[in-house]
C-alpha atoms as a PDB file:
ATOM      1  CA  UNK A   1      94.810  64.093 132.883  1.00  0.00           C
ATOM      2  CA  UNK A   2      98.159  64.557 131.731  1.00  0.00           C
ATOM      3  CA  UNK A   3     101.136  63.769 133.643  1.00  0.00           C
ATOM      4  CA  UNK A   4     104.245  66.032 133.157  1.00  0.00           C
ATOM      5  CA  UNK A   5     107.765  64.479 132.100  1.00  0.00           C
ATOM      6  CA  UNK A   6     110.243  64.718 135.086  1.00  0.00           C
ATOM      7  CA  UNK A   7     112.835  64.285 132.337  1.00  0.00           C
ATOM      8  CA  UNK A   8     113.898  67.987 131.046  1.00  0.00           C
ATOM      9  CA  UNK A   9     114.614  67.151 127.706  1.00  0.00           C
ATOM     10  CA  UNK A  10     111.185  65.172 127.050  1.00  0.00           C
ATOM     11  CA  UNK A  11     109.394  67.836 128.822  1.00  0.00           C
ATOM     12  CA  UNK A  12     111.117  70.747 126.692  1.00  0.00           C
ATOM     13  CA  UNK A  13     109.910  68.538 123.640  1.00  0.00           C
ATOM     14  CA  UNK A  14     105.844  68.786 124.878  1.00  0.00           C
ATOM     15  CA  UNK A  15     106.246  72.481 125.650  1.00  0.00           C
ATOM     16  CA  UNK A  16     107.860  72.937 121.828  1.00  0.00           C
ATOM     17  CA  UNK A  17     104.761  70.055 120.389  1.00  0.00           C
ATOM     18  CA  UNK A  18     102.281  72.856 122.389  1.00  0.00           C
ATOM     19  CA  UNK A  19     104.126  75.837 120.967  1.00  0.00           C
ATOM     20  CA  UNK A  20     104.472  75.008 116.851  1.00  0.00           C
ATOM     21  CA  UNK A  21     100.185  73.510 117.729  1.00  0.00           C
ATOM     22  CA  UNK A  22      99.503  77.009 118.647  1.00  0.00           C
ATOM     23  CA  UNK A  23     101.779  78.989 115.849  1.00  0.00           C
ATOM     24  CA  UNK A  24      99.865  76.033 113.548  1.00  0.00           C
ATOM     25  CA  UNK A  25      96.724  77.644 114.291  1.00  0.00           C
ATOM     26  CA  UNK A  26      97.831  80.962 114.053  1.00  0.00           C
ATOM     27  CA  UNK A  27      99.470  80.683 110.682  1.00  0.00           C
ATOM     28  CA  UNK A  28      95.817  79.211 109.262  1.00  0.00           C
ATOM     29  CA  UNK A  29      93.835  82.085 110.796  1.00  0.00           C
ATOM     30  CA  UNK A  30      96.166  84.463 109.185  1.00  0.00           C
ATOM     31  CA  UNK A  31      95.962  82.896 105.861  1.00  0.00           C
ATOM     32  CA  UNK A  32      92.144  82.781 106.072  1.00  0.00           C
ATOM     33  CA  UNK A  33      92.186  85.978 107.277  1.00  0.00           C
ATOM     34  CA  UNK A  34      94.366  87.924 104.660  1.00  0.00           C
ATOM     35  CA  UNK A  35      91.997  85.314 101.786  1.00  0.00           C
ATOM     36  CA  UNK A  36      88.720  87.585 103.425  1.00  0.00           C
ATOM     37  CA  UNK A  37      90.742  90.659 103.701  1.00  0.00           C
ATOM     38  CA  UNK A  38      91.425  90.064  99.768  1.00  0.00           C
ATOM     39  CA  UNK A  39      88.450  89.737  98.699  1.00  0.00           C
ATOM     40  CA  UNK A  40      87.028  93.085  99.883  1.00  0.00           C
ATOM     41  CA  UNK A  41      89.791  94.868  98.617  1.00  0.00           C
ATOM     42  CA  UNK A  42      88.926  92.966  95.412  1.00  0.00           C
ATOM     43  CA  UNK A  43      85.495  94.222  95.410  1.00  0.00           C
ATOM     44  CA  UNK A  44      86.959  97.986  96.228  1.00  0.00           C
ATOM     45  CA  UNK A  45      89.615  97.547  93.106  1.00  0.00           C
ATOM     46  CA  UNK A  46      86.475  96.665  90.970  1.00  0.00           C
ATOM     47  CA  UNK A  47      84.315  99.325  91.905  1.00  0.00           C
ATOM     48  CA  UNK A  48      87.804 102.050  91.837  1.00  0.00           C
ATOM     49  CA  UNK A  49      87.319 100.868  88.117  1.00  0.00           C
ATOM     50  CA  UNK A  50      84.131 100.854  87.581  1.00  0.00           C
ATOM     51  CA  UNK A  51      84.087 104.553  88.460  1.00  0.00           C
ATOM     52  CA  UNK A  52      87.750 105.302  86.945  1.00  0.00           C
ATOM     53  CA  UNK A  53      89.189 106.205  90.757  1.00  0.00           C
ATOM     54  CA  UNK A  54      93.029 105.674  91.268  1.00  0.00           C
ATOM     55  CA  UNK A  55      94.214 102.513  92.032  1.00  0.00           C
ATOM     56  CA  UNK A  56      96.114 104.134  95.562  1.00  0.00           C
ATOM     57  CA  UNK A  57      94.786 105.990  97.665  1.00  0.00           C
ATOM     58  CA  UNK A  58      97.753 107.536  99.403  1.00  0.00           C
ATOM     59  CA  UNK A  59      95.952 109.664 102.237  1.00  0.00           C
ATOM     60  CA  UNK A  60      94.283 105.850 103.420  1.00  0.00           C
ATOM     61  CA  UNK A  61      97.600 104.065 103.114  1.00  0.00           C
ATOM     62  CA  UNK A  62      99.467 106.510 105.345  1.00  0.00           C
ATOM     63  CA  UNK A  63      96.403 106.411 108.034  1.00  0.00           C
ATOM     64  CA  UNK A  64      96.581 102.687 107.971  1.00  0.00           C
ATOM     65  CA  UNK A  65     100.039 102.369 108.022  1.00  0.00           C
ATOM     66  CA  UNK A  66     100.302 104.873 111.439  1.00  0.00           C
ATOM     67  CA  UNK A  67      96.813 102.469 112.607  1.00  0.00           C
ATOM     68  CA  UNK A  68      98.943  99.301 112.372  1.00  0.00           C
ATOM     69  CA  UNK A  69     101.696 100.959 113.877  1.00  0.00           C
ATOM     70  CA  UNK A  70      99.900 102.288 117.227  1.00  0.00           C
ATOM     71  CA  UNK A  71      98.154  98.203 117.068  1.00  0.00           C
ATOM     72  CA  UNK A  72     101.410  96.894 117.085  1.00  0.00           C
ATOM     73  CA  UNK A  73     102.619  98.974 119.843  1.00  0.00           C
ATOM     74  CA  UNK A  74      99.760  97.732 121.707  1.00  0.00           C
ATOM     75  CA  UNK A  75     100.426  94.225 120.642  1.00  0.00           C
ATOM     76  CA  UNK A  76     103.866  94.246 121.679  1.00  0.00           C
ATOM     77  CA  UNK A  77     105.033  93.640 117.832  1.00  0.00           C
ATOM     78  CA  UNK A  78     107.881  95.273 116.025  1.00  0.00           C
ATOM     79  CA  UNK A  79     106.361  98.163 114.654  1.00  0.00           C
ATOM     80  CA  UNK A  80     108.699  98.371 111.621  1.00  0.00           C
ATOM     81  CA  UNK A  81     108.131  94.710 110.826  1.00  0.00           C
ATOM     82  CA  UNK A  82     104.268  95.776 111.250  1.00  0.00           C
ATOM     83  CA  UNK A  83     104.613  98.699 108.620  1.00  0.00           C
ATOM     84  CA  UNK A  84     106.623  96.403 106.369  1.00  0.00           C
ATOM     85  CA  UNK A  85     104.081  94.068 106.290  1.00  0.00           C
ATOM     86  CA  UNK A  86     101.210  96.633 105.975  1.00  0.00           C
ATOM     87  CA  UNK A  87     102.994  97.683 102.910  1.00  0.00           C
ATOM     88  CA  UNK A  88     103.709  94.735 101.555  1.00  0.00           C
ATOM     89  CA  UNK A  89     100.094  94.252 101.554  1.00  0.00           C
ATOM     90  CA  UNK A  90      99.492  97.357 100.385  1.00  0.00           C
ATOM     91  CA  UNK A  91     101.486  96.988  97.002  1.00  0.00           C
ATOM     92  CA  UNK A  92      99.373  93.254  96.415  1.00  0.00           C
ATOM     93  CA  UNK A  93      96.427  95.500  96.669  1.00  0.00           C
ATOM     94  CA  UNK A  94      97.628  98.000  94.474  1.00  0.00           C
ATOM     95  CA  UNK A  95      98.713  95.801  92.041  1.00  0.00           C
ATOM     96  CA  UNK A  96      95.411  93.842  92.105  1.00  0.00           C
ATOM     97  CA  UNK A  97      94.321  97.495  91.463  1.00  0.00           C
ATOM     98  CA  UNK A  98      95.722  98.250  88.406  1.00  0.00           C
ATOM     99  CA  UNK A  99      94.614  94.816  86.838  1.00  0.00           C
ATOM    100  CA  UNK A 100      90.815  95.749  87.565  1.00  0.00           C
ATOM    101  CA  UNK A 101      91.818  98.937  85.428  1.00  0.00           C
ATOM    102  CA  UNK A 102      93.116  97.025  82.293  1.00  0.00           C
END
């Protein structure tokens, strides 16, 4: 059992340790999940080649981009900073893409 700090300033300092712990484990499921995220939309850029289909796919992009947006709404997340990202994301793919194409 732990016993909690009567002084403020250590007890601020477990609640922060608990905190960057959690964002921690956060920040390694998003990087594991945007490595298996990748590598579908590496298998999808190969087989766009394969069968010479464009590297975008605009009508997708804008669906995904208004999904993230209503998910973010939901999740209580900027929703510009959620399209941003989404977009950012979507140019990596893109780009990834074009290289399938060469």
């Amino acid at each position: 059992m732990t016993t909690e700090p009567h002084d403020p300033v250590a007890r601020a300092a477990e609640l922060l340790k608990g905190h960057r712990e959690s964002i921690d484990r956060l920040d390694a499921i998003l990087v594991y999940t945007l490595g298996e995220r990748f590598k579908h939309t590496q298998a999808v850029g190969r087989l766009k080649a394969e069968h010479d289909l464009p590297p975008s796919d605009p009508t997708r992009e804008a669906a995904q981009i208004a999904r993230l947006e209503d998910l973010a709404d939901q999740a209580d997340l900027d929703p510009e900073f959620a399209k941003a990202f989404l977009n950012f994301i979507i140019d990596e793919v893109i780009r990834h893409h074009k290289k399938h194409q060469e």
